[in-house]
N, C-alpha and C. Protein backbone atom coordinates (compact mmCIF):
# COMPACT_ATOMS: atom_id res chain seq x y z
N UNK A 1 -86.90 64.15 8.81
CA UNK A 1 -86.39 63.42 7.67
C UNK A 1 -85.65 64.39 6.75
N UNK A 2 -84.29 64.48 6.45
CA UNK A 2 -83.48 64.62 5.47
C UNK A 2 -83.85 65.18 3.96
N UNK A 3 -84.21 65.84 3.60
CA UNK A 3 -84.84 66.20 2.28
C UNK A 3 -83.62 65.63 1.05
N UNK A 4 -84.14 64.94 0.35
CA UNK A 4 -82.76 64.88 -0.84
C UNK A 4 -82.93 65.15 -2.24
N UNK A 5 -81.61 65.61 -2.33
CA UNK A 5 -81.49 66.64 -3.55
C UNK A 5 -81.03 65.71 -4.77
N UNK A 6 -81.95 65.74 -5.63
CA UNK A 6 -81.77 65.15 -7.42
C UNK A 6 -80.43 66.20 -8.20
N UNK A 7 -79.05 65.69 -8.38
CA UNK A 7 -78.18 66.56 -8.89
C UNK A 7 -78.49 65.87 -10.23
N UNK A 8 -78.10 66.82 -10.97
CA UNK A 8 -78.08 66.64 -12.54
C UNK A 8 -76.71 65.66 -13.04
N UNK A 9 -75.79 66.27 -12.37
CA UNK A 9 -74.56 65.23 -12.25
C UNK A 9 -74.08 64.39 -11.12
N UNK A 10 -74.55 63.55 -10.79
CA UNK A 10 -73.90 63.48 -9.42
C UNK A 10 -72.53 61.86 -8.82
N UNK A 11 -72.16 62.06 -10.22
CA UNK A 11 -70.54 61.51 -9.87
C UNK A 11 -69.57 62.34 -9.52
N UNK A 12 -69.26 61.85 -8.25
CA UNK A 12 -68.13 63.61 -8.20
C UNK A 12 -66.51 62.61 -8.61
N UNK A 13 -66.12 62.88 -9.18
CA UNK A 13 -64.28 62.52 -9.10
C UNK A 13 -63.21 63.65 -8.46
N UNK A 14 -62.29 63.15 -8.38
CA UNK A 14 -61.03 63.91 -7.17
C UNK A 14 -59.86 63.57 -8.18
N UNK A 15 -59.19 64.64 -8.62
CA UNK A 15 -58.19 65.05 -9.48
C UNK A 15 -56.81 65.74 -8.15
N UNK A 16 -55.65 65.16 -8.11
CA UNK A 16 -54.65 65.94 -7.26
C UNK A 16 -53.43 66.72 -8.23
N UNK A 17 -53.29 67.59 -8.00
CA UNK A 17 -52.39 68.52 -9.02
C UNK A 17 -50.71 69.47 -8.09
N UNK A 18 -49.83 69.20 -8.90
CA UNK A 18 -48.92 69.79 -8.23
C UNK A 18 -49.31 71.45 -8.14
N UNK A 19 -48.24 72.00 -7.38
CA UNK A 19 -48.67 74.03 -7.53
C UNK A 19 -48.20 74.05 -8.48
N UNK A 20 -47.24 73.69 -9.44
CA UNK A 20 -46.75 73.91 -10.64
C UNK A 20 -47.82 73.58 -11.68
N UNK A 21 -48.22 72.63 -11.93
CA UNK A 21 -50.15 72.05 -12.38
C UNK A 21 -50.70 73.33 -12.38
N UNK A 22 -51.11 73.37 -10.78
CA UNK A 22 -52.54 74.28 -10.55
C UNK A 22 -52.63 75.71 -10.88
N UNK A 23 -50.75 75.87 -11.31
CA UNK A 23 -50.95 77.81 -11.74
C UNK A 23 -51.16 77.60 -12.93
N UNK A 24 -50.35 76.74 -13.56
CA UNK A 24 -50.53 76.45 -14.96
C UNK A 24 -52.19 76.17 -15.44
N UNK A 25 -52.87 75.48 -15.25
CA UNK A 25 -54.60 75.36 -14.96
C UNK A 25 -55.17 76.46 -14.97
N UNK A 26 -54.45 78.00 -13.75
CA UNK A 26 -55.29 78.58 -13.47
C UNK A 26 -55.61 79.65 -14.47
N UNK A 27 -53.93 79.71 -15.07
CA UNK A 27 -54.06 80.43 -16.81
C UNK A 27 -54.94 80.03 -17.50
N UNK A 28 -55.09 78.99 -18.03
CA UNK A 28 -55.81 78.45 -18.75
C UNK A 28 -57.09 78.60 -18.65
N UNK A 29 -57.65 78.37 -17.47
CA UNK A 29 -59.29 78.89 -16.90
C UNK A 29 -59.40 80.30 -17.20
N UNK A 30 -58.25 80.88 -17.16
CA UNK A 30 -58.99 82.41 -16.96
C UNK A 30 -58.63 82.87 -18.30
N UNK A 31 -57.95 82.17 -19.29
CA UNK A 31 -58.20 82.32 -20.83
C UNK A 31 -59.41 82.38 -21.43
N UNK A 32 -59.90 80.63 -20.46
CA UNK A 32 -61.39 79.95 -21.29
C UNK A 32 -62.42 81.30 -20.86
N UNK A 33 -63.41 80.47 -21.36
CA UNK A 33 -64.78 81.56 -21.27
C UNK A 33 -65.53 81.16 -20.33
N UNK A 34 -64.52 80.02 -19.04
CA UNK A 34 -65.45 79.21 -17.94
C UNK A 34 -64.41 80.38 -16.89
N UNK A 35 -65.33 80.29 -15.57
CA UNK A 35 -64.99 80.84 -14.72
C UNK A 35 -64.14 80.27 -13.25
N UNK A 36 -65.03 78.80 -13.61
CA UNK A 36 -64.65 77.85 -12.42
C UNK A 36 -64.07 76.41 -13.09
N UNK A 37 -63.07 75.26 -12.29
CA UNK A 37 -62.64 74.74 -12.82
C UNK A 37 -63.25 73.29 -13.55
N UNK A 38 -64.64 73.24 -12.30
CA UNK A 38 -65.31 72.32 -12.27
C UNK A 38 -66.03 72.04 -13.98
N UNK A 39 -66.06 73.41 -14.62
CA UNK A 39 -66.80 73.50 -16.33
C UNK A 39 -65.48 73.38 -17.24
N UNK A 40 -64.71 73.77 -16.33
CA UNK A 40 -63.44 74.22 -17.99
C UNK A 40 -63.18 72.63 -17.77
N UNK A 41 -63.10 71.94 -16.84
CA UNK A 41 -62.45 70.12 -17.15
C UNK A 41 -63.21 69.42 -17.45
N UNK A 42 -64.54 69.71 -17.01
CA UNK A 42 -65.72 68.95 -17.85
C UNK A 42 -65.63 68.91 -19.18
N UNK A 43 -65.91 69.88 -19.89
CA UNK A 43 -65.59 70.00 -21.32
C UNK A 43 -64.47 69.60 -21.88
N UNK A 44 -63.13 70.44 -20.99
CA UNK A 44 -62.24 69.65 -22.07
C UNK A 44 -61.85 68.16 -21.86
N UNK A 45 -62.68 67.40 -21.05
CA UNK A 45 -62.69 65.96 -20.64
C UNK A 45 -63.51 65.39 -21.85
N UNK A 46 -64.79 66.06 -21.72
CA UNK A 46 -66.25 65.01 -23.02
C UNK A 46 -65.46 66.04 -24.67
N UNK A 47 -64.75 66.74 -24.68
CA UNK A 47 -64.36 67.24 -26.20
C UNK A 47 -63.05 67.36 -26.52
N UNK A 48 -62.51 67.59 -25.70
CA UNK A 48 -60.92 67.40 -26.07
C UNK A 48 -60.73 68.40 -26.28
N UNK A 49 -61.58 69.85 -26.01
CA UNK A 49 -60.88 71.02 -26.47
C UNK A 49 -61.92 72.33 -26.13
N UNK A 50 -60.39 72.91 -25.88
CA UNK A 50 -61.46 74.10 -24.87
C UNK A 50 -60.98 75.54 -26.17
N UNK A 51 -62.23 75.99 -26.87
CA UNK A 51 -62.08 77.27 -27.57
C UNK A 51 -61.59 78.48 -27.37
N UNK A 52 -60.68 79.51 -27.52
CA UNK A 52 -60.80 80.81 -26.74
C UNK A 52 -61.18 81.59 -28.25
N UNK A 53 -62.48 82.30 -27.52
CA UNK A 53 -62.76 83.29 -29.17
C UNK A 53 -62.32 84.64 -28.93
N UNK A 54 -61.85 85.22 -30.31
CA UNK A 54 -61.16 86.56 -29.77
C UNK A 54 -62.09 87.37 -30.11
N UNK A 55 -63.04 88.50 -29.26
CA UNK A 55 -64.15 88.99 -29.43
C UNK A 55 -63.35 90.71 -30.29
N UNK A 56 -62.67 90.74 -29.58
CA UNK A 56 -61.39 92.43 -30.44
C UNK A 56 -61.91 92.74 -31.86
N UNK A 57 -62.49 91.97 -32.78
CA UNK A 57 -63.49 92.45 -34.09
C UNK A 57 -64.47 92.87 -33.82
N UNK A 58 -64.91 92.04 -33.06
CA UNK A 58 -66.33 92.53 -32.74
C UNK A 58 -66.26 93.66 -32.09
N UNK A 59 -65.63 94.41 -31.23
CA UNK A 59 -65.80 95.43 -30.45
C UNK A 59 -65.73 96.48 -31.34
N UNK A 60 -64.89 96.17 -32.76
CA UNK A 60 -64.64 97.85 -33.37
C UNK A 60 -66.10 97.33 -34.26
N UNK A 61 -66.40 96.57 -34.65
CA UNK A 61 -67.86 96.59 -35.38
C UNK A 61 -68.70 97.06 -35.10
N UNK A 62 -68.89 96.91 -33.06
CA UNK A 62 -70.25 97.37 -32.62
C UNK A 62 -69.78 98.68 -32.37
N UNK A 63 -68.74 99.25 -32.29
CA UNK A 63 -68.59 100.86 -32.37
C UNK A 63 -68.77 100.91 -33.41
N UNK A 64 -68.43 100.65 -35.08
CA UNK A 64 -68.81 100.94 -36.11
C UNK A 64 -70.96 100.98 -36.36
N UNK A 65 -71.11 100.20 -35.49
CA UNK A 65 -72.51 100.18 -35.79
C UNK A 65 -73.36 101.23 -34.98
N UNK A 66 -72.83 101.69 -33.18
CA UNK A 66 -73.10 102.46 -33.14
C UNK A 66 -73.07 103.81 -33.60
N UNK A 67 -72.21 103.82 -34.04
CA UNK A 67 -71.57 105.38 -35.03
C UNK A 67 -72.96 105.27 -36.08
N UNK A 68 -72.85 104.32 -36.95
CA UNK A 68 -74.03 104.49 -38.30
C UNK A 68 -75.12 104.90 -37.34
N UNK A 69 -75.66 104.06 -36.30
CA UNK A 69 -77.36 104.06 -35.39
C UNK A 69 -77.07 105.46 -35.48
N UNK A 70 -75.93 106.14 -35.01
CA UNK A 70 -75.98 107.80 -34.10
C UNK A 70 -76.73 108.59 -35.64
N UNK A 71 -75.59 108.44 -36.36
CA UNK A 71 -76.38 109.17 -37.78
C UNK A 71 -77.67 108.74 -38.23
N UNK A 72 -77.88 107.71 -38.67
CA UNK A 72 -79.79 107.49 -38.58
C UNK A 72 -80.44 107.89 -37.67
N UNK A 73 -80.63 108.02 -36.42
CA UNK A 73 -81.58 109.00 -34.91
C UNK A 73 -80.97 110.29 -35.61
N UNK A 74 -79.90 110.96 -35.52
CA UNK A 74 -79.92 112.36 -36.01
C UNK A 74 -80.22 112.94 -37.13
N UNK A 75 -80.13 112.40 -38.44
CA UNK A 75 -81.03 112.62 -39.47
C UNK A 75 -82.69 112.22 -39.42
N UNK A 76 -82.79 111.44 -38.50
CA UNK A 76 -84.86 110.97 -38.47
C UNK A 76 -85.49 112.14 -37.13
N UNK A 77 -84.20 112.53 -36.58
CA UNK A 77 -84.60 113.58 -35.85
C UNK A 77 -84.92 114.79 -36.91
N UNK A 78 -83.94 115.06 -37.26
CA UNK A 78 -83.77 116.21 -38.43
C UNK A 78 -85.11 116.10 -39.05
N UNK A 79 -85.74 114.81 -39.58
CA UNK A 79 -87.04 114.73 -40.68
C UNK A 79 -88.00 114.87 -40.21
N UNK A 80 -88.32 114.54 -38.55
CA UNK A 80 -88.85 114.88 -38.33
C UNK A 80 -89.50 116.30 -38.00
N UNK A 81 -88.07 116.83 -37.51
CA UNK A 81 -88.27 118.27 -37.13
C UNK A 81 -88.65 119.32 -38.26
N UNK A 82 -88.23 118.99 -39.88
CA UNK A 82 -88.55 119.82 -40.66
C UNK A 82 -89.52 119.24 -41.57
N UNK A 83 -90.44 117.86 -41.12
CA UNK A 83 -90.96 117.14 -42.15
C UNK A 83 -90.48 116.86 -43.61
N UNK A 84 -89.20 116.65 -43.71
CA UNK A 84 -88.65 116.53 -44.92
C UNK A 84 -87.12 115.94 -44.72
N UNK A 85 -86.67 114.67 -45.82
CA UNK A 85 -85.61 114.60 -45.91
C UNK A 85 -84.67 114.37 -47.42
N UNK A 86 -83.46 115.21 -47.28
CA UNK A 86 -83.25 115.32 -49.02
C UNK A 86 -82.69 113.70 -49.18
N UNK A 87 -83.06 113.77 -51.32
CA UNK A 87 -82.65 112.51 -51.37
C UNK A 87 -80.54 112.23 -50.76
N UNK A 88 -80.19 113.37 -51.13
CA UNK A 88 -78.68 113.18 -51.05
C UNK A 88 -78.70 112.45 -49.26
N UNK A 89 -79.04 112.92 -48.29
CA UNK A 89 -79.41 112.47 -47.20
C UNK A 89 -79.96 110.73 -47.16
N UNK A 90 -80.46 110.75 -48.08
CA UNK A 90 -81.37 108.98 -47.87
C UNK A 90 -80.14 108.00 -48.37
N UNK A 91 -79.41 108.82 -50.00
CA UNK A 91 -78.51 107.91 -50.56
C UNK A 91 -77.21 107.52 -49.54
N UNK A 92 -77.11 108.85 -48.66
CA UNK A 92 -75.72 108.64 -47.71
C UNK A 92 -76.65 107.71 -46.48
N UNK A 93 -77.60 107.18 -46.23
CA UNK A 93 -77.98 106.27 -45.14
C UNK A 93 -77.88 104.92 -45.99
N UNK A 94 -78.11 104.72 -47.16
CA UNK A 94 -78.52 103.62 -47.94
C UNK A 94 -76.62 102.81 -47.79
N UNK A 95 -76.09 103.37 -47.99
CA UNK A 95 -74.52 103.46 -48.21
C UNK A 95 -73.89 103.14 -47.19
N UNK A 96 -74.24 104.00 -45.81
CA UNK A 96 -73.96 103.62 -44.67
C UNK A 96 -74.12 102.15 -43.97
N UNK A 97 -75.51 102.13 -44.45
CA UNK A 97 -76.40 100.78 -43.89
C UNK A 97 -75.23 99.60 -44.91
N UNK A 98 -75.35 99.73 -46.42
CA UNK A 98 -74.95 98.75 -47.15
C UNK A 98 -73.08 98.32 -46.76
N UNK A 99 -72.48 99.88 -46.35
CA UNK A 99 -71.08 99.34 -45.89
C UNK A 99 -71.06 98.94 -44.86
N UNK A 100 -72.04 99.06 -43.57
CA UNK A 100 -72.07 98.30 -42.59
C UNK A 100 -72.76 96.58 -42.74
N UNK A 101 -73.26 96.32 -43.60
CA UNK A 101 -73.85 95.00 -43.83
C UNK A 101 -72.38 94.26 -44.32
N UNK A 102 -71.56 94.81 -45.34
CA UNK A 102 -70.30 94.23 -45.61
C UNK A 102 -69.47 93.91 -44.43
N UNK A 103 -69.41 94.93 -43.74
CA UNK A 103 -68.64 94.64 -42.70
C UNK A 103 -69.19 93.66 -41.56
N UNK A 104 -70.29 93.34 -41.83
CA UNK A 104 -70.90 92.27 -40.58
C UNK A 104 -70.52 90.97 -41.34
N UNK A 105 -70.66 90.93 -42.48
CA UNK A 105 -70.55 89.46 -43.53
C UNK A 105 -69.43 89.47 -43.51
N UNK A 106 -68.01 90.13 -43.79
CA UNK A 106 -66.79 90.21 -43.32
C UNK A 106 -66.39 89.30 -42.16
N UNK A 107 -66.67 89.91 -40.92
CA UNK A 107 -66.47 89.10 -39.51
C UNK A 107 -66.97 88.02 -39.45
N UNK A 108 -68.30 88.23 -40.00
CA UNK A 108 -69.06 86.33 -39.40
C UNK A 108 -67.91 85.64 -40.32
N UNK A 109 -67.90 86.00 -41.57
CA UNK A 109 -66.93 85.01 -42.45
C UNK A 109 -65.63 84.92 -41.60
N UNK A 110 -64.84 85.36 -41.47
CA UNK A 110 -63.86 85.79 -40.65
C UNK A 110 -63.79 84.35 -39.69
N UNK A 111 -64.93 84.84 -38.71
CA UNK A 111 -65.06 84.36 -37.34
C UNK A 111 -65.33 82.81 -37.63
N UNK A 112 -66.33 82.28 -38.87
CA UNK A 112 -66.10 80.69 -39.61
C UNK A 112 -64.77 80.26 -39.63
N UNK A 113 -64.16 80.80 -40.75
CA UNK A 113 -63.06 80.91 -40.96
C UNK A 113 -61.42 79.65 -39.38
N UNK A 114 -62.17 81.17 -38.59
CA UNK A 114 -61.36 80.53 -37.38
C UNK A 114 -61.78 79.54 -36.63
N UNK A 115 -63.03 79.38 -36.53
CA UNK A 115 -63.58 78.17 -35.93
C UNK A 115 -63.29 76.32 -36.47
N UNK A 116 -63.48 77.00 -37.79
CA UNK A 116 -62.78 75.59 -38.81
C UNK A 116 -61.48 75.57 -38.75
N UNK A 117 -60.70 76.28 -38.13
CA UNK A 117 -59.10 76.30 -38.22
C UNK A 117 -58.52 76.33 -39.46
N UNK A 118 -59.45 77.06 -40.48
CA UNK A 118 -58.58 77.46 -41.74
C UNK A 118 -58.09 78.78 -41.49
């Protein structure tokens, strides 16, 4: 006996596309953040609209954040190693930390911003 399988979706539909269509499509897929075509038409079928987010902020942020992490481990190394850390040392982490918090509230705002299409 046949074992049968419970699909989560299981209407299939059949879409025919010219090659002029299907290159044009294939840009578009490999814009979206879907890989295959079967998700990028789903969605933009039930929403009418397929997002592309531009992650390029984020990448210099999380280098900006690794840079601050590097200096906090090398100064808590430092405190540790001499049991002591000066205040001028704490005020330049306090500063660090506080211009990196601006810059995270920056982007998220930013990144609202574009999502609402203002």
């Amino acid at each position: 006996m046949a074992k049968k399988y419970y699909l989560k979706r299981p209407i299939e539909k059949k879409v025919r596309f010219s090659d002029e269509e299907w290159e044009y499509i294939k840009v578009k897929i490999e814009k979206s953040p879907f890989k295959n075509f079967q998700n990028f038409a789903r969605l933009l079928i039930i929403t009418g609209e397929i997002k592309n987010v531009d992650y390029s902020q984020l990448i210099g942020l999380n280098q900006e954040v690794a840079r601050v992490g590097n200096n906090i481990n090398q100064m808590a190394r430092l405190a540790n190693q001499f049991k002591e850390i000066s205040p001028e040392d704490i005020q330049y982490l306090i500063k660090e930390v506080e211009a990196l918090k601006g810059m995270v509230r920056e982007n998220i705002n930013e990144a609202f911003k574009q999502n609402r299409g203002g």
